[in-house]
C-alpha atoms as a PDB file:
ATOM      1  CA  UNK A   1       6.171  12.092  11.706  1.00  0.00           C
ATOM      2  CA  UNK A   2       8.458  11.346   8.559  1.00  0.00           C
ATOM      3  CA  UNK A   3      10.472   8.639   8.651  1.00  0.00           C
ATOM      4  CA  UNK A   4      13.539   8.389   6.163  1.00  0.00           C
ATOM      5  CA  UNK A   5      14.270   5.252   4.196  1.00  0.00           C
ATOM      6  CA  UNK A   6      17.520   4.248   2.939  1.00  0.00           C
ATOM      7  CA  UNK A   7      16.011   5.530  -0.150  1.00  0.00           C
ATOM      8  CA  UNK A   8      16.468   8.670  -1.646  1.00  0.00           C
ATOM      9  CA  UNK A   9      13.083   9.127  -2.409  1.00  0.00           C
ATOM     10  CA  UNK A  10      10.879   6.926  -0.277  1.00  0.00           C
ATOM     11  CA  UNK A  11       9.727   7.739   3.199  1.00  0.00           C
ATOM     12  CA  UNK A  12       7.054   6.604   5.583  1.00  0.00           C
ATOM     13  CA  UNK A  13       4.958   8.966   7.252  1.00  0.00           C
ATOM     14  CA  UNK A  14       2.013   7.619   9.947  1.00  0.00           C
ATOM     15  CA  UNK A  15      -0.199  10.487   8.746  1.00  0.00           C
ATOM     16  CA  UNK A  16      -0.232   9.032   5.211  1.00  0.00           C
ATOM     17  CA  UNK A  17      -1.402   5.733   4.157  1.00  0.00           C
ATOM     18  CA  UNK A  18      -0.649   4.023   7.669  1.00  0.00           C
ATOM     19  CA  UNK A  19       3.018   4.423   7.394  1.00  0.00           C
ATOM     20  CA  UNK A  20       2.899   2.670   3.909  1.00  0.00           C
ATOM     21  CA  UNK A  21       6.257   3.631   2.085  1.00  0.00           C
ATOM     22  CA  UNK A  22       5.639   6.655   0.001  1.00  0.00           C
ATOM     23  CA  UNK A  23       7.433   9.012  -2.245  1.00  0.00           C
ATOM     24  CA  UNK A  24       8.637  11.917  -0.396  1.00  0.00           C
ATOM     25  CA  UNK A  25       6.349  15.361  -0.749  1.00  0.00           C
ATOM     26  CA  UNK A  26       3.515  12.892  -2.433  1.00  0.00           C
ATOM     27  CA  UNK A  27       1.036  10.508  -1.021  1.00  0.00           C
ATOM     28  CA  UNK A  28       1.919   7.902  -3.973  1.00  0.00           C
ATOM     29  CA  UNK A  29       2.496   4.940  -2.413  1.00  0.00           C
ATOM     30  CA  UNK A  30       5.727   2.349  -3.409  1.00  0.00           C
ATOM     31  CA  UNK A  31       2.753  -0.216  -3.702  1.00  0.00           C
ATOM     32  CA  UNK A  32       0.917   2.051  -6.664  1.00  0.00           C
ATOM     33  CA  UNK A  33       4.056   2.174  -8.914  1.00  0.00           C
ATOM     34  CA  UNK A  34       4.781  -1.249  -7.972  1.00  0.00           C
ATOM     35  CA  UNK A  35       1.583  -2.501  -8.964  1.00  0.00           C
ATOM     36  CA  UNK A  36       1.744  -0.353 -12.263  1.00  0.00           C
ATOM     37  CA  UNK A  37       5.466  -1.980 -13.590  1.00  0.00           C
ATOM     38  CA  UNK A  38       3.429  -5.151 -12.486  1.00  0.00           C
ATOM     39  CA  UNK A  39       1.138  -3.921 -15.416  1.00  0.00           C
ATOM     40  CA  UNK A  40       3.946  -4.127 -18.297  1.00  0.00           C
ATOM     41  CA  UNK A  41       4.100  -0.086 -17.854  1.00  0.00           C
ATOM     42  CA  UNK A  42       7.557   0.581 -18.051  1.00  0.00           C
ATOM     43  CA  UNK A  43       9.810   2.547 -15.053  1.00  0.00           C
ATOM     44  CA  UNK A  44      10.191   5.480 -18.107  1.00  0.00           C
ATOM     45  CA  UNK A  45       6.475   5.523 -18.692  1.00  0.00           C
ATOM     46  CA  UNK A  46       4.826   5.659 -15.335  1.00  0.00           C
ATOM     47  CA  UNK A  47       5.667   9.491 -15.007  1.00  0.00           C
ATOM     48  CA  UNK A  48       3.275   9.850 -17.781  1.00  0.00           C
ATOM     49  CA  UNK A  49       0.296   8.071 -15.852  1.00  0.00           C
ATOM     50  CA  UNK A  50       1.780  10.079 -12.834  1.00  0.00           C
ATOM     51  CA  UNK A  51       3.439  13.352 -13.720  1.00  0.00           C
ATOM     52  CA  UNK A  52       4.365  14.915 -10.298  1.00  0.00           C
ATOM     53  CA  UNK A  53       7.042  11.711 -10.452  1.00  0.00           C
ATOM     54  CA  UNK A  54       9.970  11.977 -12.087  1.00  0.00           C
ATOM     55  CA  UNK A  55      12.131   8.998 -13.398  1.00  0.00           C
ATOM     56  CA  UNK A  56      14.632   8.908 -10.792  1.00  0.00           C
ATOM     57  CA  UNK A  57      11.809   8.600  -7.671  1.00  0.00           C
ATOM     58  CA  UNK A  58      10.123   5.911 -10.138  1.00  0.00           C
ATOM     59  CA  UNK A  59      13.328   3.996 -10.192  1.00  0.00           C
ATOM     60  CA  UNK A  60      14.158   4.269  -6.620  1.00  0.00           C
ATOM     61  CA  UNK A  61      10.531   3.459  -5.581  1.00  0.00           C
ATOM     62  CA  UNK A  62      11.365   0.220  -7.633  1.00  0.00           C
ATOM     63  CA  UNK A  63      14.879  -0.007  -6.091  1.00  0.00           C
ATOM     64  CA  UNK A  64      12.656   0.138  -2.609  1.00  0.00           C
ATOM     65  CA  UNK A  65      10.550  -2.759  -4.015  1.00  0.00           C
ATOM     66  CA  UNK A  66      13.441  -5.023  -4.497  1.00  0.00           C
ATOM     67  CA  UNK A  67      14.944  -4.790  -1.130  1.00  0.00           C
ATOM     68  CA  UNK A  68      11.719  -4.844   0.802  1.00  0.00           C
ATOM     69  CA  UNK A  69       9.828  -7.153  -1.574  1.00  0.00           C
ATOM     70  CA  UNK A  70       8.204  -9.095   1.735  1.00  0.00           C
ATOM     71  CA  UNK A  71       6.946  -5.584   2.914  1.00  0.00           C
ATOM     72  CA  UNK A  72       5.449  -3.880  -0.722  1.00  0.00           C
ATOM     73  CA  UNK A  73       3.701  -7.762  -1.299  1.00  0.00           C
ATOM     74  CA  UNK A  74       2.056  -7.374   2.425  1.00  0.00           C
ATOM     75  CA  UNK A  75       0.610  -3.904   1.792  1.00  0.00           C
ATOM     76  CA  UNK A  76      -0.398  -5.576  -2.353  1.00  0.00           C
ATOM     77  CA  UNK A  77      -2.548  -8.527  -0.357  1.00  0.00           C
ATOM     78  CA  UNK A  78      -4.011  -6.090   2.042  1.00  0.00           C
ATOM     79  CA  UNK A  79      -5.196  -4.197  -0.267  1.00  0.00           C
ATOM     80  CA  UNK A  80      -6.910  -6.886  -2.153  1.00  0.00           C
ATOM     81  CA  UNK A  81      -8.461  -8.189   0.607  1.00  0.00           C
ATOM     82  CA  UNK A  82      -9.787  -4.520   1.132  1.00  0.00           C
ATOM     83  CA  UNK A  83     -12.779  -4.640  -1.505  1.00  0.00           C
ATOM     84  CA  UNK A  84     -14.087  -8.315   0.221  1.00  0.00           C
ATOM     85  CA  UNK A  85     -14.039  -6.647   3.501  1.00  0.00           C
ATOM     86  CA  UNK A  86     -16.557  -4.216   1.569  1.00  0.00           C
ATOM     87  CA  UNK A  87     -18.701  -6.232   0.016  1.00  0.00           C
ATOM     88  CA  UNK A  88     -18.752  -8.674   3.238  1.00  0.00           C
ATOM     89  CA  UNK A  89     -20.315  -5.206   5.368  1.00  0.00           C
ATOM     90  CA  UNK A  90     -23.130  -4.695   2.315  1.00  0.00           C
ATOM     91  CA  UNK A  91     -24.473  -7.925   3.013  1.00  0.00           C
ATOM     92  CA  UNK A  92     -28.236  -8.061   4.128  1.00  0.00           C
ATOM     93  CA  UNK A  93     -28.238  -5.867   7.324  1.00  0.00           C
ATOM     94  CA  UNK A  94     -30.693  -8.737   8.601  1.00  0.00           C
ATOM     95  CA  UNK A  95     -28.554 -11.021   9.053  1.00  0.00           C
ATOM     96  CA  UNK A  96     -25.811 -10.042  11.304  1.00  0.00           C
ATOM     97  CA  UNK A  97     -22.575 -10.888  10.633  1.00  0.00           C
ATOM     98  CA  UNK A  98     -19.124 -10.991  12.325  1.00  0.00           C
ATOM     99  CA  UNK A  99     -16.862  -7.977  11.501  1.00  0.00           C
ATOM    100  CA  UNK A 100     -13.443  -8.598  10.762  1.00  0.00           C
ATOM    101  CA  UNK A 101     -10.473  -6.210   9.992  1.00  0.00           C
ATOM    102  CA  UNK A 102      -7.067  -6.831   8.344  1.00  0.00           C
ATOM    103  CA  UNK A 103      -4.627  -3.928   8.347  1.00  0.00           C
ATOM    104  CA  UNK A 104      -0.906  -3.934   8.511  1.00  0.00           C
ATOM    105  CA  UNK A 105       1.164  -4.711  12.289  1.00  0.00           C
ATOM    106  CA  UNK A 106       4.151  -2.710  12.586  1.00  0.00           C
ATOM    107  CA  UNK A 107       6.084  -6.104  13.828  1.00  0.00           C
ATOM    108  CA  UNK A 108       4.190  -8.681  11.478  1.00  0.00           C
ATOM    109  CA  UNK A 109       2.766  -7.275   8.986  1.00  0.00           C
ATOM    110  CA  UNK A 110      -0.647  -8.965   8.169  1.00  0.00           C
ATOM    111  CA  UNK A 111      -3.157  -8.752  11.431  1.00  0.00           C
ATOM    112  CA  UNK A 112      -6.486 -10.112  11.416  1.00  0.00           C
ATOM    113  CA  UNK A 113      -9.061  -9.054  14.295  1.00  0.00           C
ATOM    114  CA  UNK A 114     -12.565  -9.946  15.236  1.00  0.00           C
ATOM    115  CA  UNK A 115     -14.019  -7.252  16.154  1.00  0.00           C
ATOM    116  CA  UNK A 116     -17.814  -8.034  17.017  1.00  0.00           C
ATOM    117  CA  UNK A 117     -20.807  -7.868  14.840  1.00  0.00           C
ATOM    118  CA  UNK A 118     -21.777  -5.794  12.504  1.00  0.00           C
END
Protein backbone atom coordinates (compact mmCIF):
# COMPACT_ATOMS: atom_id res chain seq x y z
CA UNK A 1 0.00 0.00 0.00
CA UNK A 2 1.24 3.66 -0.88
CA UNK A 3 1.74 5.83 1.66
CA UNK A 4 1.88 9.71 0.92
CA UNK A 5 4.59 11.92 2.35
CA UNK A 6 4.30 15.49 2.97
CA UNK A 7 6.26 15.53 -0.13
CA UNK A 8 5.13 16.07 -3.41
CA UNK A 9 7.07 13.52 -4.81
CA UNK A 10 8.15 11.01 -2.21
CA UNK A 11 6.08 8.13 -0.99
CA UNK A 12 6.61 4.89 0.85
CA UNK A 13 5.25 1.83 -0.39
CA UNK A 14 5.85 -1.75 1.75
CA UNK A 15 6.06 -3.55 -1.61
CA UNK A 16 9.15 -1.52 -2.56
CA UNK A 17 12.34 -1.33 -0.80
CA UNK A 18 10.76 -2.14 2.76
CA UNK A 19 8.82 1.00 2.93
CA UNK A 20 12.10 3.00 2.22
CA UNK A 21 10.96 6.56 0.97
CA UNK A 22 10.81 6.51 -2.75
CA UNK A 23 9.92 8.70 -5.62
CA UNK A 24 6.44 8.22 -6.60
CA UNK A 25 5.81 5.81 -9.91
CA UNK A 26 9.77 4.75 -9.47
CA UNK A 27 11.55 2.41 -7.19
CA UNK A 28 14.48 5.15 -6.73
CA UNK A 29 14.94 5.42 -3.38
CA UNK A 30 15.43 9.14 -1.36
CA UNK A 31 18.64 7.28 -0.04
CA UNK A 32 20.11 6.79 -3.90
CA UNK A 33 19.85 10.55 -4.78
CA UNK A 34 20.89 11.34 -1.40
CA UNK A 35 23.89 9.39 -1.57
CA UNK A 36 24.61 10.78 -5.18
CA UNK A 37 24.50 14.90 -4.03
CA UNK A 38 26.71 13.24 -1.24
CA UNK A 39 29.00 12.55 -4.35
CA UNK A 40 29.49 16.41 -5.40
CA UNK A 41 26.76 15.54 -8.29
CA UNK A 42 24.73 18.42 -8.32
CA UNK A 43 20.54 18.42 -7.70
CA UNK A 44 20.54 19.72 -11.75
CA UNK A 45 22.78 16.88 -12.78
CA UNK A 46 21.44 13.77 -11.19
CA UNK A 47 18.56 13.57 -13.86
CA UNK A 48 21.31 12.89 -16.20
CA UNK A 49 22.67 9.75 -14.19
CA UNK A 50 18.83 9.09 -13.72
CA UNK A 51 16.62 10.30 -16.53
CA UNK A 52 13.08 9.05 -15.57
CA UNK A 53 13.69 12.00 -12.67
CA UNK A 54 13.06 15.24 -13.33
CA UNK A 55 14.53 18.29 -11.39
CA UNK A 56 11.67 19.10 -9.33
CA UNK A 57 11.33 15.20 -7.74
CA UNK A 58 15.32 15.55 -7.38
CA UNK A 59 14.84 18.64 -5.34
CA UNK A 60 12.01 17.48 -3.30
CA UNK A 61 13.69 14.06 -2.68
CA UNK A 62 16.45 16.43 -1.20
CA UNK A 63 13.82 18.65 0.51
CA UNK A 64 12.68 14.99 2.06
CA UNK A 65 16.34 14.49 3.14
CA UNK A 66 16.50 17.60 5.14
CA UNK A 67 13.48 17.12 7.22
CA UNK A 68 13.95 13.44 7.84
CA UNK A 69 17.76 13.49 7.91
CA UNK A 70 17.65 10.83 11.12
CA UNK A 71 15.49 8.50 8.83
CA UNK A 72 17.54 8.75 5.08
CA UNK A 73 21.08 8.32 7.48
CA UNK A 74 19.35 4.98 9.09
CA UNK A 75 18.45 3.41 5.74
CA UNK A 76 22.55 4.98 4.42
CA UNK A 77 24.13 2.73 7.55
CA UNK A 78 21.94 -0.18 6.79
CA UNK A 79 22.89 -0.38 3.73
CA UNK A 80 26.53 -0.35 4.43
CA UNK A 81 26.35 -2.80 6.81
CA UNK A 82 24.55 -4.88 4.01
CA UNK A 83 27.80 -6.04 2.01
CA UNK A 84 29.54 -7.31 5.70
CA UNK A 85 26.48 -9.25 6.34
CA UNK A 86 27.56 -10.86 2.84
CA UNK A 87 30.81 -11.49 3.13
CA UNK A 88 30.25 -12.69 6.95
CA UNK A 89 27.67 -15.75 5.21
CA UNK A 90 30.73 -16.67 2.50
CA UNK A 91 32.87 -17.53 5.22
CA UNK A 92 34.18 -21.23 5.33
CA UNK A 93 30.88 -23.27 5.50
CA UNK A 94 33.02 -25.43 8.08
CA UNK A 95 32.98 -23.42 10.52
CA UNK A 96 29.59 -22.44 11.56
CA UNK A 97 28.86 -19.21 12.40
CA UNK A 98 26.09 -17.14 14.09
CA UNK A 99 23.68 -15.41 11.62
CA UNK A 100 22.76 -12.04 12.27
CA UNK A 101 20.33 -9.61 10.46
CA UNK A 102 19.98 -5.79 10.57
CA UNK A 103 17.03 -4.30 8.72
CA UNK A 104 15.03 -1.25 9.47
CA UNK A 105 12.05 -1.27 12.68
CA UNK A 106 9.16 0.71 11.81
CA UNK A 107 9.39 2.36 15.55
CA UNK A 108 13.34 2.45 15.86
CA UNK A 109 14.81 2.24 13.02
CA UNK A 110 18.06 0.11 13.27
CA UNK A 111 17.17 -3.69 14.60
CA UNK A 112 19.68 -6.22 15.07
CA UNK A 113 18.57 -10.05 15.49
CA UNK A 114 20.30 -13.30 16.14
CA UNK A 115 18.88 -15.50 14.31
CA UNK A 116 20.74 -18.98 14.77
CA UNK A 117 23.54 -20.43 12.82
CA UNK A 118 24.29 -20.47 9.64
Amino acid sequence: MVQATEHLYVVKDEHILGGEPIIKGTRTSVRAIVETWRMNVSPEEIPQGLPHLTRAQVFDALSYYSDHQDEINTYIEIVKIRPVYAEFHSTAKDHPRPCIHFWPSPRSGLSLRHSGYS
